[in-house]
C-alpha atoms as a PDB file:
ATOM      1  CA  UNK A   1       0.000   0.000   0.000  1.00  0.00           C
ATOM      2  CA  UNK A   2       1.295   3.474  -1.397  1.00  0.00           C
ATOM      3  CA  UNK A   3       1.215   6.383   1.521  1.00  0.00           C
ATOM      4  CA  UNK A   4       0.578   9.358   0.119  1.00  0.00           C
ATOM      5  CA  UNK A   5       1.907  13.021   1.622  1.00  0.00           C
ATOM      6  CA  UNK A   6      -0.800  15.863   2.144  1.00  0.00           C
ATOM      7  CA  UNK A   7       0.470  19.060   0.890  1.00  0.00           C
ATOM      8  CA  UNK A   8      -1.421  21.829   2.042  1.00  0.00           C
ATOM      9  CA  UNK A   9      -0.030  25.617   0.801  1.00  0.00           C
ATOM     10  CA  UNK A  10       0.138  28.165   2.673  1.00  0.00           C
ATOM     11  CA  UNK A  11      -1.989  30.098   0.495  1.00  0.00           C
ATOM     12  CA  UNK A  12      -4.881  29.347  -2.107  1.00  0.00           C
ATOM     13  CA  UNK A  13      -4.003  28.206  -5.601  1.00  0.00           C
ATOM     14  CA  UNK A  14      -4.080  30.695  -8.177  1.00  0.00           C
ATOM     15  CA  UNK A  15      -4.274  30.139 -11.302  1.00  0.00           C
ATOM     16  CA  UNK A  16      -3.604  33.390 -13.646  1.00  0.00           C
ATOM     17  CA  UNK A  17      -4.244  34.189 -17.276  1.00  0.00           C
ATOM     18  CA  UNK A  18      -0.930  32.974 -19.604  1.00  0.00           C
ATOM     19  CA  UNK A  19       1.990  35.448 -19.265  1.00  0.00           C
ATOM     20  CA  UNK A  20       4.156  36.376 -22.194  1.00  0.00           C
ATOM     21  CA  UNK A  21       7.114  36.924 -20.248  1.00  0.00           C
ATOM     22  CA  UNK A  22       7.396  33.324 -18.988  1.00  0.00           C
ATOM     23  CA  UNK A  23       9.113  32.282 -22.255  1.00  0.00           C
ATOM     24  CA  UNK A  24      11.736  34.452 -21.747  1.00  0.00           C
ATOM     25  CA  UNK A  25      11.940  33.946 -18.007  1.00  0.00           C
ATOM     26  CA  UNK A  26      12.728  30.276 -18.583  1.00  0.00           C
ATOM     27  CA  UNK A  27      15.404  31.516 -21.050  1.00  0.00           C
ATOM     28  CA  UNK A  28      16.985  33.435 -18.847  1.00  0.00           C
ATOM     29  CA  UNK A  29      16.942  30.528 -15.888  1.00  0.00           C
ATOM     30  CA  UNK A  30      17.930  27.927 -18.839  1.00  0.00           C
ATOM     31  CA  UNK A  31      21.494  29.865 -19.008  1.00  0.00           C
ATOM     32  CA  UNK A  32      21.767  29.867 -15.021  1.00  0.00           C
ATOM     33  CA  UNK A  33      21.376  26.387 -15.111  1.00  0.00           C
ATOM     34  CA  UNK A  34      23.434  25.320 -17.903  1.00  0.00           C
ATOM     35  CA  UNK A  35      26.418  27.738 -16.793  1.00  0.00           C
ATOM     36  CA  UNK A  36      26.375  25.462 -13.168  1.00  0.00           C
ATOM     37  CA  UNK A  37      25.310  22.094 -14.302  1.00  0.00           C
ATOM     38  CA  UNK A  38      27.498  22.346 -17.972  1.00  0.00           C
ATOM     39  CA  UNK A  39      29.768  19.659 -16.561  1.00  0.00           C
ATOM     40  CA  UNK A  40      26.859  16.920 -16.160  1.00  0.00           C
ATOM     41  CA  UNK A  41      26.108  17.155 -20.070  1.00  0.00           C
ATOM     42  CA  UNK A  42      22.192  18.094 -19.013  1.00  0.00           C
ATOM     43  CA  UNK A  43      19.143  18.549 -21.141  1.00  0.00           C
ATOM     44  CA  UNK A  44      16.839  21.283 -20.085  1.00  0.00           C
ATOM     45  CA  UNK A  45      13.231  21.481 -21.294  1.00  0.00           C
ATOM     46  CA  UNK A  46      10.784  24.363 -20.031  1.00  0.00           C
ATOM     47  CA  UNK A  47       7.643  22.404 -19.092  1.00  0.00           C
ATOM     48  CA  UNK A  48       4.393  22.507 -17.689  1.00  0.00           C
ATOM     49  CA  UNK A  49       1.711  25.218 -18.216  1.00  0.00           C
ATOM     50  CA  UNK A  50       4.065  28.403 -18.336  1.00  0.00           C
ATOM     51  CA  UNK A  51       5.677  26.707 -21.408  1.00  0.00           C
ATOM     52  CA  UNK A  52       2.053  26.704 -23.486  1.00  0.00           C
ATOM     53  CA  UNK A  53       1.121  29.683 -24.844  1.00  0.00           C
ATOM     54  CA  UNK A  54      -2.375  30.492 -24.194  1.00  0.00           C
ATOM     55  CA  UNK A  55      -2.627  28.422 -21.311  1.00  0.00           C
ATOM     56  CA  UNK A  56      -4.040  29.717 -17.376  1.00  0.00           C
ATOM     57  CA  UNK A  57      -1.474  28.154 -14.911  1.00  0.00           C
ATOM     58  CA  UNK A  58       0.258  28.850 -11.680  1.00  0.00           C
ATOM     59  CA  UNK A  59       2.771  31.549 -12.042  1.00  0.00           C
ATOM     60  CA  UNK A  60       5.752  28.740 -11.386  1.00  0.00           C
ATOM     61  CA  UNK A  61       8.119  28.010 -14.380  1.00  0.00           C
ATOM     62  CA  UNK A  62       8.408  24.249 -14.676  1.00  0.00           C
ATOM     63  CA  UNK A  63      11.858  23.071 -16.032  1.00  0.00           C
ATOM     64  CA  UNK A  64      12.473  19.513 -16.671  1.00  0.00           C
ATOM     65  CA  UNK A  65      16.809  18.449 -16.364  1.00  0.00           C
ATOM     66  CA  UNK A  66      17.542  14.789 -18.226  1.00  0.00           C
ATOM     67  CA  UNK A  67      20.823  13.556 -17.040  1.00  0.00           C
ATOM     68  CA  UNK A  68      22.282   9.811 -17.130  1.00  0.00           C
ATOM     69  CA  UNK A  69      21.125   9.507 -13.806  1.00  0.00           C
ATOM     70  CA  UNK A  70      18.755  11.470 -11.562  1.00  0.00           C
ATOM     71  CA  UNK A  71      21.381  10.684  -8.851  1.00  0.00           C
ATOM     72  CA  UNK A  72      23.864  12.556 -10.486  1.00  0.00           C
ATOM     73  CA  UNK A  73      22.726  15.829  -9.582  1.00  0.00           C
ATOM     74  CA  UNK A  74      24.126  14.901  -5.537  1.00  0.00           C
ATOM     75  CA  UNK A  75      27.285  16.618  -6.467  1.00  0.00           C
ATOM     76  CA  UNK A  76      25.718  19.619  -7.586  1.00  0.00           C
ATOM     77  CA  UNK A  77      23.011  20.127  -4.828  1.00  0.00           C
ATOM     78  CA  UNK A  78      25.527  23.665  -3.384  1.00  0.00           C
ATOM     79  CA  UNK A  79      25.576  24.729  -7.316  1.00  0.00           C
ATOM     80  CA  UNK A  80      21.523  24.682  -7.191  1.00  0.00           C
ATOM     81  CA  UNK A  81      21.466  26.167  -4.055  1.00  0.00           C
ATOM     82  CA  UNK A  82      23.435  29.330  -4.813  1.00  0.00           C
ATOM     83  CA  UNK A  83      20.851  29.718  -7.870  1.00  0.00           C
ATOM     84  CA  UNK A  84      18.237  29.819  -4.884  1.00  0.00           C
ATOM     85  CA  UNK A  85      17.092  26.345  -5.374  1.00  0.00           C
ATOM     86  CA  UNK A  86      16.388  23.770  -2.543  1.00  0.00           C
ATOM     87  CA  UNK A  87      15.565  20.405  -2.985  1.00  0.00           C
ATOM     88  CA  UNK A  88      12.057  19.186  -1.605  1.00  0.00           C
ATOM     89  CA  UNK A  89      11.234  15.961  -0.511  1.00  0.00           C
ATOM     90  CA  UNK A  90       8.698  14.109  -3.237  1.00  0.00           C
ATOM     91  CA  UNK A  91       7.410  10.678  -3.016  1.00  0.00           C
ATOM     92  CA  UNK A  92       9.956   8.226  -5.264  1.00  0.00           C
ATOM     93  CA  UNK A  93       6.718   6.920  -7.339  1.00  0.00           C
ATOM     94  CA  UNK A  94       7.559  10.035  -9.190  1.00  0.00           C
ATOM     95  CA  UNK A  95      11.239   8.940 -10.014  1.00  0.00           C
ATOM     96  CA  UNK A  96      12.793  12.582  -9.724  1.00  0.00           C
ATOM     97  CA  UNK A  97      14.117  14.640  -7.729  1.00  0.00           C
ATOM     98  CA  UNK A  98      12.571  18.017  -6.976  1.00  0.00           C
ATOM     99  CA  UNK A  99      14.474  21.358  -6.447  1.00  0.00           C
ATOM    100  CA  UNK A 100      12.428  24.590  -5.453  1.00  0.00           C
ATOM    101  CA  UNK A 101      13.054  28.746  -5.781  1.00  0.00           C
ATOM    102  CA  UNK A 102      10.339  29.423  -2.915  1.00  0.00           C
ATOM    103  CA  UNK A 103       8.304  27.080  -1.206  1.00  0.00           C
ATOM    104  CA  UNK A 104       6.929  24.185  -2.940  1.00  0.00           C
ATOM    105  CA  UNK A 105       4.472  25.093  -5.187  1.00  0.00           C
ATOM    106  CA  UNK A 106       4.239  28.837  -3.678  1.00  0.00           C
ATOM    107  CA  UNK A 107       8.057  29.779  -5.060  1.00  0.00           C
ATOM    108  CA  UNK A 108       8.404  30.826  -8.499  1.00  0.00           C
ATOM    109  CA  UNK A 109      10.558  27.404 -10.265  1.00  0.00           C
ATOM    110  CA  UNK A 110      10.661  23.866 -10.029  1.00  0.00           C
ATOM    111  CA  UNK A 111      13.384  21.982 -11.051  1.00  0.00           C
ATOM    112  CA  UNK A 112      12.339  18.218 -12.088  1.00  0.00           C
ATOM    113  CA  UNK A 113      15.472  16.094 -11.969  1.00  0.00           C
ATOM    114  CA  UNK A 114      14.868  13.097 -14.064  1.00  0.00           C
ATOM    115  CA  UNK A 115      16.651  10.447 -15.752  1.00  0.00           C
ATOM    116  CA  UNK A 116      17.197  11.578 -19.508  1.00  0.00           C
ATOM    117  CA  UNK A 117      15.310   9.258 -22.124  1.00  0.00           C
ATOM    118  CA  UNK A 118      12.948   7.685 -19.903  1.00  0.00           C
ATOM    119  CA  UNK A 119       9.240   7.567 -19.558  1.00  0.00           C
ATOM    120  CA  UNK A 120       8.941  10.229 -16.813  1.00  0.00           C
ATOM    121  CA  UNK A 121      11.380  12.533 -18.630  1.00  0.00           C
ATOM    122  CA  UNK A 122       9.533  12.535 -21.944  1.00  0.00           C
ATOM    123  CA  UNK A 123       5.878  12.362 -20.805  1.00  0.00           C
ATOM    124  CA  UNK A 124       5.861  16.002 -19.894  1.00  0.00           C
ATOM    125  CA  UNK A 125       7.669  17.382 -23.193  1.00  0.00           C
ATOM    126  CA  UNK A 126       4.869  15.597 -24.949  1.00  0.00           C
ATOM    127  CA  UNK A 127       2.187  16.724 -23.113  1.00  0.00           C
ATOM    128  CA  UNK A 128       3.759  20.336 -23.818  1.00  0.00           C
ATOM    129  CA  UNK A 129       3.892  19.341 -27.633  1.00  0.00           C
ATOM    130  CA  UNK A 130       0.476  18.094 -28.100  1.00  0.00           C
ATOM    131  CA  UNK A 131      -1.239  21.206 -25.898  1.00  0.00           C
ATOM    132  CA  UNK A 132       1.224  23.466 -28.492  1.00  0.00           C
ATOM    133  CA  UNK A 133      -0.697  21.673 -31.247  1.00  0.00           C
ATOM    134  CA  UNK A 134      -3.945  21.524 -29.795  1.00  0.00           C
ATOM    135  CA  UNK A 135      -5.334  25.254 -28.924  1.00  0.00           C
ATOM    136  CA  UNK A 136      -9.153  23.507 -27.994  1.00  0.00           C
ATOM    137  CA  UNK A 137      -7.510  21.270 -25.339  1.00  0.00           C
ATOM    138  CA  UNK A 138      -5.305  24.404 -23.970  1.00  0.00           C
ATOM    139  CA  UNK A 139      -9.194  26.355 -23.765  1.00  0.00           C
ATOM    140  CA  UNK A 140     -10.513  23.099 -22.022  1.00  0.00           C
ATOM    141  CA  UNK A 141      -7.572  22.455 -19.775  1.00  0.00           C
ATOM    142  CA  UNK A 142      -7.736  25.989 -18.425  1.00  0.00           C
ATOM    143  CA  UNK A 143     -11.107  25.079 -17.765  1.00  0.00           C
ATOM    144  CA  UNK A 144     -10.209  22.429 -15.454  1.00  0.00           C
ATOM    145  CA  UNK A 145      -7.388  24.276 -13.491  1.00  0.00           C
ATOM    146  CA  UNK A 146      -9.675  26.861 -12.820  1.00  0.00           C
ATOM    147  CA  UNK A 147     -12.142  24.481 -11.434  1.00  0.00           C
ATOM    148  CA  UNK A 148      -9.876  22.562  -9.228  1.00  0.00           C
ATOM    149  CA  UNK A 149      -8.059  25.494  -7.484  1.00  0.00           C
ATOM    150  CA  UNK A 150     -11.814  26.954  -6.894  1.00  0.00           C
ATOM    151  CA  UNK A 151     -13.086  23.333  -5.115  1.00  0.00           C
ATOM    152  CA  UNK A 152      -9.257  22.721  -3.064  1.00  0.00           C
ATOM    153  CA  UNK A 153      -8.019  25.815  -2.432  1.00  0.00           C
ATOM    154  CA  UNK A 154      -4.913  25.291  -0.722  1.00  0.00           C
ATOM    155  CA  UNK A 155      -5.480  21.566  -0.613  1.00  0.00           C
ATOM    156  CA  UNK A 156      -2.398  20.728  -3.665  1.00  0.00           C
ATOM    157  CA  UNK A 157      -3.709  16.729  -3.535  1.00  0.00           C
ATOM    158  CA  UNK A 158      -7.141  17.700  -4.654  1.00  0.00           C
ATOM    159  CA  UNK A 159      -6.210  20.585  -7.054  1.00  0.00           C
ATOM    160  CA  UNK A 160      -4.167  17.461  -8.868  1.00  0.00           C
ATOM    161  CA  UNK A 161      -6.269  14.070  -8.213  1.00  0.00           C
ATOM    162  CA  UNK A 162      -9.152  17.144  -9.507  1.00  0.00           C
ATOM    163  CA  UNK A 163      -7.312  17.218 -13.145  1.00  0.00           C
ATOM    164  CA  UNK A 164      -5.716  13.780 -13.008  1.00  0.00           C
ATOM    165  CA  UNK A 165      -8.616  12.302 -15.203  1.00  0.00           C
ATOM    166  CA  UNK A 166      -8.490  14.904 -17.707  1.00  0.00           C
ATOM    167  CA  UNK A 167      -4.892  14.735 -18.179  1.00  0.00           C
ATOM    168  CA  UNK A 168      -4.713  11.024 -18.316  1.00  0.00           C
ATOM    169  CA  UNK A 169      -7.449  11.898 -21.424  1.00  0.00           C
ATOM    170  CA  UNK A 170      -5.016  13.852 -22.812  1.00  0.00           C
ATOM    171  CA  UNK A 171      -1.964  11.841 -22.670  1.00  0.00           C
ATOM    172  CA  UNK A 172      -3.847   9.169 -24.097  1.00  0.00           C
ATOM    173  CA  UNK A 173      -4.952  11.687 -26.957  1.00  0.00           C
ATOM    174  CA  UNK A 174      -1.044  13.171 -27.561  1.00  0.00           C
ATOM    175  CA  UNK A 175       0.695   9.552 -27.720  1.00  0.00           C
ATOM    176  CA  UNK A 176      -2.003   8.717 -30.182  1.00  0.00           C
ATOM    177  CA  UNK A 177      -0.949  12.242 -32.032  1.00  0.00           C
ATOM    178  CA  UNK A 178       2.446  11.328 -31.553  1.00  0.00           C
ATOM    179  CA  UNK A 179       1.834   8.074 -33.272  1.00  0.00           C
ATOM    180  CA  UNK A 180       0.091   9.478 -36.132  1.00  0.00           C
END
């Protein structure tokens, strides 16, 4: 049997209309984290809902980092730290390792560690690819944030188990696209 950690904010959820500038703020964090993490050959990928234009999300830049090895990144926990990142405890399920600017989900980035190639590294990137391609799921997936931070509040587990049916829709829908 599978605990599962309560994360409660310290605030509501807000979800805010898509924000132009959050292209070029992942740029701009992109060359912080390549100038510190160069030597671990890393891949960095702005995902989540800041990296779809058009979509409502919470104002936190999601960046995904393939390495090797998600373990690699022990060596360069001080490096992410004088960026302002700190790592946060997740449950291992999610095979990553998360690193926070601010508070989890109240800060302003999260860095998902993952292992470069694998399942958990590319589901995200084509999630990002399919919403890119699909303006009438970005509409209807704003939809559904909105609803789930209305109904939970600060209550994180409920804003996601809220969506978790519409987004298994959809990544049924984009690995169909990505077969086509």
């Amino acid at each position: 049997m599978r605990t599962t950690m309560t994360y409660l904010l310290n605030k509501p959820i807000t979800i805010i209309e898509y924000d132009r500038r959050w292209p070029l703020w992942y740029a701009q964090e992109q060359q912080h984290l390549l100038v510190v993490l160069a030597p671990l050959h890393v891949t960095l990928e702005h995902i989540g809902s800041t990296s779809v234009p058009g979509l409502d999300a919470k104002p936190i830049l999601d960046i995904s980092a393939g390495l090797a090895g998600r373990e690699e990144i022990s060596t360069y926990c001080d490096a992410l730290y004088s960026l302002g990142y700190e790592e946060v405890a997740i449950n291992p399920v999610f095979e990553r390792r998360m690193f926070c600017k601010g508070g989890y989900n109240e800060g302003s980035h999260h860095l998902h560690v993952t292992t470069y190639g694998t399942q958990v590294w590319a589901d995200p990137i084509l999630l990002r690819d399919y919403l890119r391609a699909h303006p009438a799921m970005v509409t209807a997936y704003a939809q559904v944030k909105r609803e789930a931070a209305a109904l939970h509040q600060n209550n994180l587990n409920g804003y996601h188990d809220h969506k978790s049916g519409f987004i298994a829709s959809m990544m049924e829908q984009a690995r169909a696209w990505q077969q086509a």
